[in-house]
N, C-alpha and C. Protein backbone atom coordinates (compact mmCIF):
# COMPACT_ATOMS: atom_id res chain seq x y z
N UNK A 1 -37.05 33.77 -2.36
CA UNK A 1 -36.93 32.97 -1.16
C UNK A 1 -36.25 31.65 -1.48
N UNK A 2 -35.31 31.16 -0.56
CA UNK A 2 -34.67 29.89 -0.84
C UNK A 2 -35.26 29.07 -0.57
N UNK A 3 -34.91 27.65 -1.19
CA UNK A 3 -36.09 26.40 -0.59
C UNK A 3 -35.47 25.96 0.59
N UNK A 4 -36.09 25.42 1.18
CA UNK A 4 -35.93 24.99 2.35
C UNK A 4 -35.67 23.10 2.55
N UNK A 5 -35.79 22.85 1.05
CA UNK A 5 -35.56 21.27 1.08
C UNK A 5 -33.46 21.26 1.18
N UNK A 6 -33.58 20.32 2.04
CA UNK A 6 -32.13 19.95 2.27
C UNK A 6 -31.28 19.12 1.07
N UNK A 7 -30.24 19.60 0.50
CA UNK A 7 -29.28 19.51 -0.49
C UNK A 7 -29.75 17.85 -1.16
N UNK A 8 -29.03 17.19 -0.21
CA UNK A 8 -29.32 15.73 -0.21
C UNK A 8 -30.28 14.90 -1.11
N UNK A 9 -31.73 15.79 -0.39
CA UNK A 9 -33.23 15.17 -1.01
C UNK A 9 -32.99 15.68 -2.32
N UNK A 10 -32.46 16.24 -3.01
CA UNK A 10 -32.84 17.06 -3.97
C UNK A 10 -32.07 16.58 -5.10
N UNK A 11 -30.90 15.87 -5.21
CA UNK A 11 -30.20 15.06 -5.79
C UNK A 11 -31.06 13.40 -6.44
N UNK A 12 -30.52 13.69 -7.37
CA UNK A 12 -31.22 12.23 -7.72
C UNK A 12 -30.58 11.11 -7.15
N UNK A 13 -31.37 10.06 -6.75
CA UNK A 13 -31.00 8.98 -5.84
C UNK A 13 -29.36 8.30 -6.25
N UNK A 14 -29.11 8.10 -7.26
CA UNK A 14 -27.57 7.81 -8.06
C UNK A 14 -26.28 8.46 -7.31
N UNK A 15 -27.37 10.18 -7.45
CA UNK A 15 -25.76 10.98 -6.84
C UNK A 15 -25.66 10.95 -5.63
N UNK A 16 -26.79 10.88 -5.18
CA UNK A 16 -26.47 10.67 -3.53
C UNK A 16 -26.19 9.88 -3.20
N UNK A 17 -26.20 8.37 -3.78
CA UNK A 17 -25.42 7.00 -3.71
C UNK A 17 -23.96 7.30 -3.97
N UNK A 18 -23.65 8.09 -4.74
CA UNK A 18 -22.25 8.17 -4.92
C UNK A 18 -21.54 9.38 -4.02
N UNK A 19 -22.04 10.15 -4.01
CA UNK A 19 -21.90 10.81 -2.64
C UNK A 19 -21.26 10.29 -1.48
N UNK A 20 -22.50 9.42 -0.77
CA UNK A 20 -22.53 8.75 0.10
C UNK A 20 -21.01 7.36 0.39
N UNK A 21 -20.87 7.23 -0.93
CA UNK A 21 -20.02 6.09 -1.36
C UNK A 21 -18.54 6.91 -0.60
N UNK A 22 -18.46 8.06 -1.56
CA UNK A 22 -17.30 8.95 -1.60
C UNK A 22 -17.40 9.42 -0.17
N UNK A 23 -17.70 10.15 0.66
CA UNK A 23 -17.49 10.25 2.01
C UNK A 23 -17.21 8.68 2.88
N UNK A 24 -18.06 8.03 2.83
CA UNK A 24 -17.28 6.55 3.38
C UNK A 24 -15.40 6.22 3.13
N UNK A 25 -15.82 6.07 1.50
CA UNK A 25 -14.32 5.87 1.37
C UNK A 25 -13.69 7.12 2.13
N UNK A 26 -13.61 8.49 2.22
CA UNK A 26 -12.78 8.96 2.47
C UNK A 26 -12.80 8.46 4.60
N UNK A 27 -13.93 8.35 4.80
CA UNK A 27 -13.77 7.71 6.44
C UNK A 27 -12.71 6.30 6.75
N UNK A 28 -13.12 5.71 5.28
CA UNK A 28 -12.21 4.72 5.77
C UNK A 28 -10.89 4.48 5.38
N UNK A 29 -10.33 5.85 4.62
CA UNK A 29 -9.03 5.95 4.54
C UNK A 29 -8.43 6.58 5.77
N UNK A 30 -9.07 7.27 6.41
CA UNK A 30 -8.98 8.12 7.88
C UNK A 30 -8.72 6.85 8.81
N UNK A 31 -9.68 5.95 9.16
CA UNK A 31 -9.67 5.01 10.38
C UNK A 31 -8.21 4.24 9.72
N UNK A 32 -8.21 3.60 8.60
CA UNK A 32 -6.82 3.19 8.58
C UNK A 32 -5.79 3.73 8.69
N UNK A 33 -5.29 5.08 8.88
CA UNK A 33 -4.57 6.42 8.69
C UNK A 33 -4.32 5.86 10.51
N UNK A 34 -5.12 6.18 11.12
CA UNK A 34 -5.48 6.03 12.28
C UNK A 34 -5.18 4.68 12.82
N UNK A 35 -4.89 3.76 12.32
CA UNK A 35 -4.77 2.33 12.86
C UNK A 35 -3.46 2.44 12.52
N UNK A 36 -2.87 2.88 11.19
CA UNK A 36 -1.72 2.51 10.91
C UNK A 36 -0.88 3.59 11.94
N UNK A 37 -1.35 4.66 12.62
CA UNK A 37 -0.32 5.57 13.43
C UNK A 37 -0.43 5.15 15.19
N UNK A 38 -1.34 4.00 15.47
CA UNK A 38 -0.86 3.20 16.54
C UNK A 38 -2.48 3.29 17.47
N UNK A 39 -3.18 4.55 17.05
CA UNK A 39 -4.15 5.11 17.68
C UNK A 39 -5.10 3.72 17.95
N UNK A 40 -6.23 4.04 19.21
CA UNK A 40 -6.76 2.77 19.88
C UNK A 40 -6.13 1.49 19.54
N UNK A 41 -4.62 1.16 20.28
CA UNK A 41 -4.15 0.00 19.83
C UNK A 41 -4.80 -1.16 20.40
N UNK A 42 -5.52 -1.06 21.37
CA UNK A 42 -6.25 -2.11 22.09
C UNK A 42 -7.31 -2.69 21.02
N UNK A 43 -7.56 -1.65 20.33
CA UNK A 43 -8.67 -2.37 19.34
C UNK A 43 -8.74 -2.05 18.04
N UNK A 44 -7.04 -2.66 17.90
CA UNK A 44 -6.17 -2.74 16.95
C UNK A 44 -7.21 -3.86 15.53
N UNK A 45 -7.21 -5.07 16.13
CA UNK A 45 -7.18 -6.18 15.54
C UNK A 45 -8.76 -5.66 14.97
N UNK A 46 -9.79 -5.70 15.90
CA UNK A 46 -10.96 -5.14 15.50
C UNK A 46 -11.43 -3.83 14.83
N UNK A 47 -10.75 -2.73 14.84
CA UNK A 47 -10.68 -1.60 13.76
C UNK A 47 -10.17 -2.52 12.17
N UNK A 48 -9.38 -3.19 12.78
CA UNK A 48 -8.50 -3.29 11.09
C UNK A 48 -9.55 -4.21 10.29
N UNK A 49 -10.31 -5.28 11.30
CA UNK A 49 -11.06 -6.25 10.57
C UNK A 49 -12.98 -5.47 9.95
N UNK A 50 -13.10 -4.43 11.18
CA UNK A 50 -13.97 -3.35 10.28
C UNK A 50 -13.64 -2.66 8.89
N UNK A 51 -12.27 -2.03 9.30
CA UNK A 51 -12.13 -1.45 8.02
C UNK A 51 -12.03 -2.08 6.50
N UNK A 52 -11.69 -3.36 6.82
CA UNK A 52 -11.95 -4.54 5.78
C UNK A 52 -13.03 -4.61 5.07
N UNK A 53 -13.44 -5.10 6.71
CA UNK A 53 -15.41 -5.04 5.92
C UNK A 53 -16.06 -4.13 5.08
N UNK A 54 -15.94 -2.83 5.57
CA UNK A 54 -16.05 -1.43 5.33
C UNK A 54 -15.44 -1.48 3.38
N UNK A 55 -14.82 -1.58 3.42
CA UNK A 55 -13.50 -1.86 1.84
C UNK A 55 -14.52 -2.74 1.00
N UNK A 56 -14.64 -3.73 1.87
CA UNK A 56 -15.87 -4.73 0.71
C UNK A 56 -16.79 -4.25 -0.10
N UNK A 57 -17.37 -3.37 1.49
CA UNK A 57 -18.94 -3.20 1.32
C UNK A 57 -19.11 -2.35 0.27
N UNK A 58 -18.09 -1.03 0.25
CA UNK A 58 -17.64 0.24 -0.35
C UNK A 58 -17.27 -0.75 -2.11
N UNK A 59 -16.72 -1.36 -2.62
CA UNK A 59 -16.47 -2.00 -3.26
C UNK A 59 -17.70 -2.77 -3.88
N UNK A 60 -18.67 -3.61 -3.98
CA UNK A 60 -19.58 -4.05 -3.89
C UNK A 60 -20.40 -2.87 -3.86
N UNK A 61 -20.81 -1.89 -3.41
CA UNK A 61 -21.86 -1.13 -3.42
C UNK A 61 -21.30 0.05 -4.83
N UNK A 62 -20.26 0.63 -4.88
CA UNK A 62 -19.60 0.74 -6.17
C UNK A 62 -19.73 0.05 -7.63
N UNK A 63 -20.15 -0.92 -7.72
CA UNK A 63 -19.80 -1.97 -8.60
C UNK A 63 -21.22 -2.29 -9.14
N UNK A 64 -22.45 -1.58 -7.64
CA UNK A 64 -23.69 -2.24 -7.98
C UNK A 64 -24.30 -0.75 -8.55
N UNK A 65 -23.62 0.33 -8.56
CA UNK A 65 -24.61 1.51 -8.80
C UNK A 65 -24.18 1.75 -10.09
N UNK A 66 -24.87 2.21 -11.11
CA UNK A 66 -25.26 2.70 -12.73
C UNK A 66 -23.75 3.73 -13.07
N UNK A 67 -23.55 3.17 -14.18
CA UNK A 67 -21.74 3.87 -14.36
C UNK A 67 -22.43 5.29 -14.78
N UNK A 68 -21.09 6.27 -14.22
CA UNK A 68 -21.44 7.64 -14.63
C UNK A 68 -21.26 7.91 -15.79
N UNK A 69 -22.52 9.05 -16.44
CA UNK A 69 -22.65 9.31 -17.73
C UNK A 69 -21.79 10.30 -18.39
């Protein structure tokens, strides 16, 4: 019988930090993908200053988790 605990929980807290890290970055290469091809230009200025933030945070949270072994 398979377990029934979900992938995620089952990972030690590290990899799922890096996981987690790695899907972001790839979201926020998408929204800029997306800003840079004109898409919601109305909220141009405010996508671009998220995705900034987003870059930091991704950066900083990178920098704070245990180097891979």
């Amino acid at each position: 019988m398979e377990s029934t605990t979900p992938p995620e929980t089952s990972s030690p807290p590290e990899e799922a930090a890096s996981e987690l890290i790695q899907q972001l970055e790839q979201d926020r290469a998408w929204l800029l993908e997306q800003i840079d091809r004109g898409r919601w230009s109305e909220f141009r200025l405010d996508l671009a200053a998220l995705e900034r933030e987003l870059g930091q945070l991704l950066r900083r949270a990178a920098e704070q988790r245990p180097a891979d072994r």
